[in-house]
C-alpha atoms as a PDB file:
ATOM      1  CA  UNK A   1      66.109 151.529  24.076  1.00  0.00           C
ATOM      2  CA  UNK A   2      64.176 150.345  20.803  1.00  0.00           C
ATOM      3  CA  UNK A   3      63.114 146.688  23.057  1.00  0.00           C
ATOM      4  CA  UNK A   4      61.458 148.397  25.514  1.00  0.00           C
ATOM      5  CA  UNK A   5      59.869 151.496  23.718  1.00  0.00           C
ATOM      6  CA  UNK A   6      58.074 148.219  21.320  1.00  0.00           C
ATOM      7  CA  UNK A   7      57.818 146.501  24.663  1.00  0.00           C
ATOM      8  CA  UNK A   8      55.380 149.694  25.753  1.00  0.00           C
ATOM      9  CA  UNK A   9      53.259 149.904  22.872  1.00  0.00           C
ATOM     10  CA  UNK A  10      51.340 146.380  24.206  1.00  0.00           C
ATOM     11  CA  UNK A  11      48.848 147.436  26.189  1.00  0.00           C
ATOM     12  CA  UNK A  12      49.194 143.455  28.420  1.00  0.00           C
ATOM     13  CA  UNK A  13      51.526 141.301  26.270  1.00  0.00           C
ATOM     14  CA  UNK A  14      51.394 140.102  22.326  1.00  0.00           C
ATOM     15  CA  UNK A  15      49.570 137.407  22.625  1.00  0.00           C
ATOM     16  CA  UNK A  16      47.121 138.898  25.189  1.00  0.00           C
ATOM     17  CA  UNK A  17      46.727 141.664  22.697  1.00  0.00           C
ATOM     18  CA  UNK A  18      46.422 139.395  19.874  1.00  0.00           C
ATOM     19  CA  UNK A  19      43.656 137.692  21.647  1.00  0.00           C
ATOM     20  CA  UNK A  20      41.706 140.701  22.920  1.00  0.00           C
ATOM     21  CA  UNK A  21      41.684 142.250  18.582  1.00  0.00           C
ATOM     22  CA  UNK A  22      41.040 139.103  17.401  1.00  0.00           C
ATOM     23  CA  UNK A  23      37.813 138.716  19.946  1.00  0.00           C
ATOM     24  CA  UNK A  24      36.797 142.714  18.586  1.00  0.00           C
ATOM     25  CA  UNK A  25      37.337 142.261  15.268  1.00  0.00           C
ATOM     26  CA  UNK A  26      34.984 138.625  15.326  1.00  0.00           C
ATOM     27  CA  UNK A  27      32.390 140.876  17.873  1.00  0.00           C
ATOM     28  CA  UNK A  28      32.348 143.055  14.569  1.00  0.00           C
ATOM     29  CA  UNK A  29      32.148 140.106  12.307  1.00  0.00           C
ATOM     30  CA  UNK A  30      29.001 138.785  13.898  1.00  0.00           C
ATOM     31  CA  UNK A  31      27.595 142.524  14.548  1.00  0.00           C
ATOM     32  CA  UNK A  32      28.167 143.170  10.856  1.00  0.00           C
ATOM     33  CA  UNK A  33      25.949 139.999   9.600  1.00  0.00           C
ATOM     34  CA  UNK A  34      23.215 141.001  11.836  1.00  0.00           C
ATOM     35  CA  UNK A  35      23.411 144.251  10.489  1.00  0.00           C
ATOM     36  CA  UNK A  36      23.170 142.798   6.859  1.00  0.00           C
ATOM     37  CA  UNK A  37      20.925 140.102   7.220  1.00  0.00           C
ATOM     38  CA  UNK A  38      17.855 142.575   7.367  1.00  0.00           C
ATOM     39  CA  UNK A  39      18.732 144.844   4.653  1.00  0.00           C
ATOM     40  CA  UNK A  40      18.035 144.089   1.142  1.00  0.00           C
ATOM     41  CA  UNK A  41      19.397 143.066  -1.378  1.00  0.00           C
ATOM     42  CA  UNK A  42      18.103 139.258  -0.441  1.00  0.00           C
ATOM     43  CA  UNK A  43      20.121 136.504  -2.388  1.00  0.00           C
ATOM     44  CA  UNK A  44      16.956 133.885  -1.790  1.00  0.00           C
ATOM     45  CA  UNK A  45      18.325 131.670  -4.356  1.00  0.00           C
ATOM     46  CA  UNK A  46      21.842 131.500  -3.144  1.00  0.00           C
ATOM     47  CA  UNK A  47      20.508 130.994   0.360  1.00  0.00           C
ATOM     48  CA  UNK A  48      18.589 128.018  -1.199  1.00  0.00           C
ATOM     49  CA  UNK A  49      21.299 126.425  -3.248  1.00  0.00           C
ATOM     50  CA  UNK A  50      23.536 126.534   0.020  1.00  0.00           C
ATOM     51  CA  UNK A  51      20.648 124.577   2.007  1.00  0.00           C
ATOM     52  CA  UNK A  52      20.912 121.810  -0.242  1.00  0.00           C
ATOM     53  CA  UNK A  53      24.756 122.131  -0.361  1.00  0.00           C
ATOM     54  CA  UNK A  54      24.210 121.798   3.262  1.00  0.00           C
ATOM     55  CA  UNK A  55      21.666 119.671   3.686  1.00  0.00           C
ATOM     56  CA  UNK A  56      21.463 117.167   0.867  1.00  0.00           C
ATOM     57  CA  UNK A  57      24.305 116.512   0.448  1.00  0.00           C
ATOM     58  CA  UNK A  58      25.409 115.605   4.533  1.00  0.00           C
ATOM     59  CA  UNK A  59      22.034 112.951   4.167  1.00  0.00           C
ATOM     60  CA  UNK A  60      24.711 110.394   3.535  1.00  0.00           C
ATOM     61  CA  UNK A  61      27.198 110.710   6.303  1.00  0.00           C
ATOM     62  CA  UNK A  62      24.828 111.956   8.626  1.00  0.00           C
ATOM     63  CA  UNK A  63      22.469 108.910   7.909  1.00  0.00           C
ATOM     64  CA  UNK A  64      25.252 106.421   8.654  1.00  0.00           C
ATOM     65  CA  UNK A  65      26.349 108.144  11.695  1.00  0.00           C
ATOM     66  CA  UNK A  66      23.056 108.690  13.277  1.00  0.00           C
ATOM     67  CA  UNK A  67      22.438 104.597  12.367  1.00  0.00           C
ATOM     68  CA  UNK A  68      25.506 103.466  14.151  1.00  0.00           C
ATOM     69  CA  UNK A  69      25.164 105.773  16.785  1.00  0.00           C
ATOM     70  CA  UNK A  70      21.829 104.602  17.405  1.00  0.00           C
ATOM     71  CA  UNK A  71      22.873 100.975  17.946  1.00  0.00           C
ATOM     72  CA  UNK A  72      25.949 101.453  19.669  1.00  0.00           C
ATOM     73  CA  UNK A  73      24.558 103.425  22.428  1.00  0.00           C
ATOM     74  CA  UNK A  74      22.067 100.738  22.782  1.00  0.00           C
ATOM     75  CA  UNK A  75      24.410  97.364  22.603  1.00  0.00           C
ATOM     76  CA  UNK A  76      26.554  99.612  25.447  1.00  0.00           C
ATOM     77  CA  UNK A  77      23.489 100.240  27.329  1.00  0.00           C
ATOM     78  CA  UNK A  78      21.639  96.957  27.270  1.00  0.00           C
ATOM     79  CA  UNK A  79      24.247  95.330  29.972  1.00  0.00           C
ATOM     80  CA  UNK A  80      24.450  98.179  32.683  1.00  0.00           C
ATOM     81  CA  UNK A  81      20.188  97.450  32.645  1.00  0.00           C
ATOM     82  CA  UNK A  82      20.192  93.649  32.351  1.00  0.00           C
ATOM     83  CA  UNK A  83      22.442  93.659  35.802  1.00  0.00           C
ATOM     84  CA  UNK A  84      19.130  95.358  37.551  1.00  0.00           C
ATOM     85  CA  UNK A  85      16.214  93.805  35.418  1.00  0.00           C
ATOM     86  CA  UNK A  86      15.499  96.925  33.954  1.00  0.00           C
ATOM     87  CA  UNK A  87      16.386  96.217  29.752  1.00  0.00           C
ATOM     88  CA  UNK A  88      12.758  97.236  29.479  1.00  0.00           C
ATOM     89  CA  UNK A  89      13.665 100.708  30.275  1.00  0.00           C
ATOM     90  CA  UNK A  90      16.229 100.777  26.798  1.00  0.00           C
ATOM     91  CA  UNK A  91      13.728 102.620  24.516  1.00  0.00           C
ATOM     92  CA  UNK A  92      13.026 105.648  27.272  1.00  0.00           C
ATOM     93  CA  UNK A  93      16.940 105.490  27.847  1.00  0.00           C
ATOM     94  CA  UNK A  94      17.764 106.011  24.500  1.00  0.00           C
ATOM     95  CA  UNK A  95      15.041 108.607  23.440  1.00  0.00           C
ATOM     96  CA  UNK A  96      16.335 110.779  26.074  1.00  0.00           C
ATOM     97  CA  UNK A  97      19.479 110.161  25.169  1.00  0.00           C
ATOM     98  CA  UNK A  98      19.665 110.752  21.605  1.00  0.00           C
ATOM     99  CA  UNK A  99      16.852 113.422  21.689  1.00  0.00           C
ATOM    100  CA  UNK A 100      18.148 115.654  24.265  1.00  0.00           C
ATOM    101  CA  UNK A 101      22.246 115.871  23.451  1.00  0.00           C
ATOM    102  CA  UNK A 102      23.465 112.975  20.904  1.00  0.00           C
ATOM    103  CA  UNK A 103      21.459 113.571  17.880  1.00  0.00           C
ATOM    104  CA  UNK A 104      22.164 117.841  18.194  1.00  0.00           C
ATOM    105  CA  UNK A 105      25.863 117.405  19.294  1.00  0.00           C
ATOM    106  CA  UNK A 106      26.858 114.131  16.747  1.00  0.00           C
ATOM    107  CA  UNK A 107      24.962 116.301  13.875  1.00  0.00           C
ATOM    108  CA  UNK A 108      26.715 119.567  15.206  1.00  0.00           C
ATOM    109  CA  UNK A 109      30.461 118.138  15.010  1.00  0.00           C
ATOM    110  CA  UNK A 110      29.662 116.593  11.413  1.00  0.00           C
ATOM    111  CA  UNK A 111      28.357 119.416   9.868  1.00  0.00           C
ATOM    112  CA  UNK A 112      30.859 121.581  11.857  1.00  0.00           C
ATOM    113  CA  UNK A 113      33.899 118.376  10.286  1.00  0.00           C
ATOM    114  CA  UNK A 114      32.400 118.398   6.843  1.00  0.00           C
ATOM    115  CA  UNK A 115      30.201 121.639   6.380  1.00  0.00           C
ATOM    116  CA  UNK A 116      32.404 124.278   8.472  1.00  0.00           C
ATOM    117  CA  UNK A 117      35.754 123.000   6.274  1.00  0.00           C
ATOM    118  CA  UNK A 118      33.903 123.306   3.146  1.00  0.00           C
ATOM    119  CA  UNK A 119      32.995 126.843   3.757  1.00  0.00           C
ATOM    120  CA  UNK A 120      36.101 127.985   5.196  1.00  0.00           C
ATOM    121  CA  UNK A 121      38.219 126.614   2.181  1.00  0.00           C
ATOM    122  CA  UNK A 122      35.538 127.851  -0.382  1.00  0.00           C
ATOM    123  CA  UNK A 123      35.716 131.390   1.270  1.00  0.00           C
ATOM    124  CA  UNK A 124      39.494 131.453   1.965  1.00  0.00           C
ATOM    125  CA  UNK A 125      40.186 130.633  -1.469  1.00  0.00           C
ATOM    126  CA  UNK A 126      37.863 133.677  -2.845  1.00  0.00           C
ATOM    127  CA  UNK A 127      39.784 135.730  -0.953  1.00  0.00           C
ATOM    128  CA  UNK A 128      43.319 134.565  -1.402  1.00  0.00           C
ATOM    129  CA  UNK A 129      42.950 134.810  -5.621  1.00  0.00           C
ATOM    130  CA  UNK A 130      40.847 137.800  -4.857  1.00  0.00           C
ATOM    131  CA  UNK A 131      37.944 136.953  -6.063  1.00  0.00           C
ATOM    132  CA  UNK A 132      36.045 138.931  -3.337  1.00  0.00           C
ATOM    133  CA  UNK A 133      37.636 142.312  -4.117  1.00  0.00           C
ATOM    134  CA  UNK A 134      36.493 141.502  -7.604  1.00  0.00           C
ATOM    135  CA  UNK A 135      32.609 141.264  -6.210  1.00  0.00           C
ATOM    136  CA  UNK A 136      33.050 144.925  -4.824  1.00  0.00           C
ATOM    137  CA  UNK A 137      34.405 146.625  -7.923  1.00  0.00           C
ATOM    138  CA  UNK A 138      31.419 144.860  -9.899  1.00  0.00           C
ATOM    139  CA  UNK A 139      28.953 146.619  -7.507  1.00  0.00           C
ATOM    140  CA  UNK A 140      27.809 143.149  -5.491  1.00  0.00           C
ATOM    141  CA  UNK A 141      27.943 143.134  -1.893  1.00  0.00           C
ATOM    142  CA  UNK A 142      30.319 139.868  -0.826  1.00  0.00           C
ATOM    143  CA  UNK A 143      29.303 139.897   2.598  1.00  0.00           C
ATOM    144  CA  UNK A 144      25.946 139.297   2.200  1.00  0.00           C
ATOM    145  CA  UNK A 145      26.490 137.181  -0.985  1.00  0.00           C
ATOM    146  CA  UNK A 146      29.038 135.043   0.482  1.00  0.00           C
ATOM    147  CA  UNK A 147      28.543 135.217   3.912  1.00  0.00           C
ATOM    148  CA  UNK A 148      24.838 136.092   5.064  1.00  0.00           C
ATOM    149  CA  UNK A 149      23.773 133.149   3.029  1.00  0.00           C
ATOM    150  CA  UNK A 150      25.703 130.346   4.304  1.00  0.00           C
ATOM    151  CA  UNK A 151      25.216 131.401   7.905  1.00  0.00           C
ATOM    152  CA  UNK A 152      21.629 131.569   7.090  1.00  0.00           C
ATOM    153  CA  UNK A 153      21.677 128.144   5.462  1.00  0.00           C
ATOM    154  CA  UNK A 154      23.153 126.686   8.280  1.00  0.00           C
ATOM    155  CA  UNK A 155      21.240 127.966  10.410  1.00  0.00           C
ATOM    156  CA  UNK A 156      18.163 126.822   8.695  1.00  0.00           C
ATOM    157  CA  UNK A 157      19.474 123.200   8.033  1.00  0.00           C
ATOM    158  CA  UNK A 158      21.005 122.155  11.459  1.00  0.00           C
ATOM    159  CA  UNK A 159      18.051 121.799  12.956  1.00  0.00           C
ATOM    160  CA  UNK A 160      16.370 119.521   9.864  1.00  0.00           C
ATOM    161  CA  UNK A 161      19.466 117.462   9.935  1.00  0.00           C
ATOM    162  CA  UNK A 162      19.370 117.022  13.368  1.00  0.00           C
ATOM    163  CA  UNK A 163      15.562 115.411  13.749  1.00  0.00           C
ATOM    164  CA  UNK A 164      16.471 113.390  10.750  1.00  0.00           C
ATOM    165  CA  UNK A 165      19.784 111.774  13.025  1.00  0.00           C
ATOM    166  CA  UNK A 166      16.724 111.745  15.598  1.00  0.00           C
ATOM    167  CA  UNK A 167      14.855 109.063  13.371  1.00  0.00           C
ATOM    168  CA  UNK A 168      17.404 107.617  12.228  1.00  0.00           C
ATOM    169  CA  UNK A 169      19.541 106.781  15.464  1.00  0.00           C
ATOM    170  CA  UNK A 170      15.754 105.964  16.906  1.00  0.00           C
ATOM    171  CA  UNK A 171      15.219 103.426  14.063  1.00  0.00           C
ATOM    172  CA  UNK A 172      18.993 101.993  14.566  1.00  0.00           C
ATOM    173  CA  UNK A 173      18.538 101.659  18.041  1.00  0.00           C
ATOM    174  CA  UNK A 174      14.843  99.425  17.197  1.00  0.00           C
ATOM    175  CA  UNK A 175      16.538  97.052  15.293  1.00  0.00           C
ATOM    176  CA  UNK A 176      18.864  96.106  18.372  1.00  0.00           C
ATOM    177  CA  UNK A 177      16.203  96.270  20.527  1.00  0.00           C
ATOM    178  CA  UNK A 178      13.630  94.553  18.307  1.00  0.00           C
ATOM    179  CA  UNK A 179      16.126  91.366  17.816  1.00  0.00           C
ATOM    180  CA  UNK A 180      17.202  91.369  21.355  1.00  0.00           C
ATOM    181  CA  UNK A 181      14.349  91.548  23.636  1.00  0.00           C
ATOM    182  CA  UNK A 182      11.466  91.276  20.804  1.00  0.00           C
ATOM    183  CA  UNK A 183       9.345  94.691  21.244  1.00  0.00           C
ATOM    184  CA  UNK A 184       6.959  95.896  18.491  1.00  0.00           C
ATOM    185  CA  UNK A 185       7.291  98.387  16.381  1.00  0.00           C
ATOM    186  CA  UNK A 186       4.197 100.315  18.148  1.00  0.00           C
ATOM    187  CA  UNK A 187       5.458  99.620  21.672  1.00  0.00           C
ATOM    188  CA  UNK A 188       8.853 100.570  20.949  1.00  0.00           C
ATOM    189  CA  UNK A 189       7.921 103.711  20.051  1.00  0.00           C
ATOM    190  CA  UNK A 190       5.229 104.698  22.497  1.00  0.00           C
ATOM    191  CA  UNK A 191       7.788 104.010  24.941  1.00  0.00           C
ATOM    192  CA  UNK A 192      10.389 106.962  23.293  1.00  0.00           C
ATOM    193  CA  UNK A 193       7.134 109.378  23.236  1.00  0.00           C
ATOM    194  CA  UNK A 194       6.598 108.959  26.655  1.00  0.00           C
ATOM    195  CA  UNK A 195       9.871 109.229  28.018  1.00  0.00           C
ATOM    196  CA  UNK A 196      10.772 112.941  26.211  1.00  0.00           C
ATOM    197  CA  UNK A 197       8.552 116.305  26.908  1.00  0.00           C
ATOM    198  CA  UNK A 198       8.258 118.876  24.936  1.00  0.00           C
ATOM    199  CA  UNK A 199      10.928 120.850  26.723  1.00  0.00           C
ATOM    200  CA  UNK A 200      13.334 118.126  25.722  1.00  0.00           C
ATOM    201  CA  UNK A 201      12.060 118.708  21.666  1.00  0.00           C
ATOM    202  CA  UNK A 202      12.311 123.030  22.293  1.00  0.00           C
ATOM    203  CA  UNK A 203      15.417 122.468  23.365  1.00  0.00           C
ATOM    204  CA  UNK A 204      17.008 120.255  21.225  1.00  0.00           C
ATOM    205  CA  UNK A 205      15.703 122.929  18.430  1.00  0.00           C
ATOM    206  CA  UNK A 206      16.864 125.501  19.674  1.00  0.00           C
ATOM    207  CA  UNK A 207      20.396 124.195  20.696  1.00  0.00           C
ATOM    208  CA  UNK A 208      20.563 122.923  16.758  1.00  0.00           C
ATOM    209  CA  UNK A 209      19.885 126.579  15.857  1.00  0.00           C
ATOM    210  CA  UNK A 210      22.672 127.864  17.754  1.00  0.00           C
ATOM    211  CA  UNK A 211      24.921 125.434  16.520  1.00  0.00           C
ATOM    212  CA  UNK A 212      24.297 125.411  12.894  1.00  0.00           C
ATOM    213  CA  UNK A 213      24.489 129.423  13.571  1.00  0.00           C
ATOM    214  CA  UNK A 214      28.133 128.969  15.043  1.00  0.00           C
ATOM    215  CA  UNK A 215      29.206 126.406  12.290  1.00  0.00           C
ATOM    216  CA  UNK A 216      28.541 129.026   9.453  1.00  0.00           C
ATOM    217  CA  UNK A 217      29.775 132.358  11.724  1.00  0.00           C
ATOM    218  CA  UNK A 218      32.894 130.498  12.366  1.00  0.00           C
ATOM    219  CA  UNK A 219      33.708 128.982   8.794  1.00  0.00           C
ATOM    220  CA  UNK A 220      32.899 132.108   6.940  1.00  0.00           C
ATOM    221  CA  UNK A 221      34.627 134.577   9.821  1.00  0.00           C
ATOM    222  CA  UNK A 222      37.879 132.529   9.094  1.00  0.00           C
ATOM    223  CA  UNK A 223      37.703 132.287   5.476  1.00  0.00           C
ATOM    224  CA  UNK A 224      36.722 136.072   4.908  1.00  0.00           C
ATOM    225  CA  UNK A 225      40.286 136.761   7.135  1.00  0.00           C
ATOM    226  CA  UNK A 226      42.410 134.015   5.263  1.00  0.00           C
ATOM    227  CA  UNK A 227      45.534 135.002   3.976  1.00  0.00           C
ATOM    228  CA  UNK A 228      49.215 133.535   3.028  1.00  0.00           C
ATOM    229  CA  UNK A 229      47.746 131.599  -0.287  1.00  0.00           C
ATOM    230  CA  UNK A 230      47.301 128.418  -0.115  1.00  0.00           C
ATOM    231  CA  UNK A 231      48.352 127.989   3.261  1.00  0.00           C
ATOM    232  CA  UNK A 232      46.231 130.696   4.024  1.00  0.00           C
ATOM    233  CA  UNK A 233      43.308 128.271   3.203  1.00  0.00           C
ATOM    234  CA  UNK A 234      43.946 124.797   4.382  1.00  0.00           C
ATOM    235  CA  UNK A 235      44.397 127.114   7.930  1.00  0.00           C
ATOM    236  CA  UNK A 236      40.980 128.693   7.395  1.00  0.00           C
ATOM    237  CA  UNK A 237      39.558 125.240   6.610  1.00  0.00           C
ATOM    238  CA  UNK A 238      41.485 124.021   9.526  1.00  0.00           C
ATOM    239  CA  UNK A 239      41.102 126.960  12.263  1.00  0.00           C
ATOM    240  CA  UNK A 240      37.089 126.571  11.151  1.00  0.00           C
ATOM    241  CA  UNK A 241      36.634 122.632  12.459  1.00  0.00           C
ATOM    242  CA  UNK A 242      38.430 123.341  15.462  1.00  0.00           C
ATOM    243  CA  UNK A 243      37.180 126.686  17.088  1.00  0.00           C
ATOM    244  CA  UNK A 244      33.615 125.483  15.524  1.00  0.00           C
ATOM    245  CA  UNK A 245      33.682 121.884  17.358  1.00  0.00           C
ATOM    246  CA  UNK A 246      35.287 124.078  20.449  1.00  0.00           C
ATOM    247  CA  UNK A 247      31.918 126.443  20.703  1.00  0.00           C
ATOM    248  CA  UNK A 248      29.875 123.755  20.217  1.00  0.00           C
ATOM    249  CA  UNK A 249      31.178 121.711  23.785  1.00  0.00           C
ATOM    250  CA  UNK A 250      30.660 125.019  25.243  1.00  0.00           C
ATOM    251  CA  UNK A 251      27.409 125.775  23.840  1.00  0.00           C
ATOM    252  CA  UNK A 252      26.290 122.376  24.282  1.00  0.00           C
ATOM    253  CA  UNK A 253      27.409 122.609  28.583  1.00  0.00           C
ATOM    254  CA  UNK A 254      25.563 126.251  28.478  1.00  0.00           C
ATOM    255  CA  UNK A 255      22.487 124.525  27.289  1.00  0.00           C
ATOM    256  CA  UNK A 256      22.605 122.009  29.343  1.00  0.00           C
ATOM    257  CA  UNK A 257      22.861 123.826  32.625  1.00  0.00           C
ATOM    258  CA  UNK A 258      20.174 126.147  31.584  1.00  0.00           C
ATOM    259  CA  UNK A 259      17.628 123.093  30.482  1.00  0.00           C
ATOM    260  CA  UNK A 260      18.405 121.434  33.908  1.00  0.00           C
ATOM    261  CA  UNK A 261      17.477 125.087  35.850  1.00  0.00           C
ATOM    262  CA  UNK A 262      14.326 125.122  34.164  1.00  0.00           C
ATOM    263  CA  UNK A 263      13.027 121.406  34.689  1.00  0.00           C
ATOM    264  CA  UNK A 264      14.280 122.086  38.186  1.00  0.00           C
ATOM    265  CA  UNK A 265      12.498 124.721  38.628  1.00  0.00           C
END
């Protein structure tokens, strides 16, 4: 009699049920931090010490990556075009390549790898050694100190970050190019002008702001709901990468198909 009187308090099944609060309760996350994000009191100077947390100090790993990504794509190119005569076409190739999804999604799933896992942990452990409940007794709002800023950083520096892995993967890719089939400097790059439009630039922008917005929502949504200790944070840091990296794919095929309706159209 007990099983199935617990048995009719689910309104589908656990883990249905589990899924559909877990969905409300981030719907009220995210409707909470637009809620916050317009009121004062504005932490400017936290928001700008998290943008160079963010920003300055991913230059490294995101100028590496965007460098080897840059030259990789080309070296894998370069024989599919030499088969039809066409290796003159590399530089157009690879601005629309790296301009329109590699530089936003290889900058997205770094910063979501190193940046989301940073704030996840960093929040998580506030909250485990209660550092957060401390905040509200001493009159300071932790949502907005904690969490408005570091979404708004990321949002902010995604976007940078992402035109520098532009450059850089552009400049990685002219070194193959340059020692293989000898184009200039100038050439080289008239050639990746040409081949992208301004819808390709808009929307690599705008994709970046959705990401870095998603990277920050997700890492601090997880780490403001951590629990269990320690454990309780290495899962927020972990949880963070994965359902971050996750939303970006899907993002990243939403954008797409909406890009390709308008240049259709």
């Amino acid at each position: 009699m007990a099983d199935k009187s617990t048995n009719k308090e689910h309104f589908l099944s656990p883990k249905i049920d589990k899924m559909m609060l877990g969905l409300a309760d981030a719907f009220s996350f995210v409707r909470r931090f637009f809620k916050e994000v317009w009121f004062p009191p504005y932490e400017f100077k936290e928001v700008i010490r998290q943008c160079y947390q963010i920003g300055y100090n991913s230059l490294p790993l995101i100028s590496l990556t965007g460098f080897i990504v840059g030259i990789v794509f080309t070296n894998q190119s370069r024989p599919s075009l030499s088969e039809f005569g066409a290796t003159s076409w590399l530089p157009a190739l690879i601005s629309i390549a790296i301009v329109r999804a590699m530089g936003p999604l290889v900058t997205a799933l770094i910063a979501a790898g190193k940046v989301g896992s940073s704030i996840g942990a960093e929040i998580g452990s506030m909250k485990v050694t209660e550092q957060i409940d401390a905040m509200e007794v001493s009159a300071t709002n932790p949502f907005k100190f904690l969490v408005v800023t570091r979404v708004l950083a990321t949002t902010f520096m995604i976007p940078i970050l992402v035109m520098y892995t532009d450059f850089v993967a552009l400049m990685g890719a002219f070194l193959s190019v340059n020692s293989n089939e000898s184009v200039s400097f100038s050439t080289y790059f008239v050639q990746v002008f040409e081949a992208i439009s301004f819808l390709d630039i808009f929307s690599s922008i705008l994709k970046s702001l959705v990401f870095g917005f998603t990277i920050g929502i997700v890492g601090c949504y997880k780490g403001y709901h951590s629990s269990k200790g320690t454990e309780g944070v290495g899962k927020a840091a972990n949880a963070s990468v994965v359902l971050a990296m996750f939303l970006i794919f899907i993002e990243e095929l939403l954008a797409l198909q909406i890009v390709n309706f308008i240049r259709l159209s």
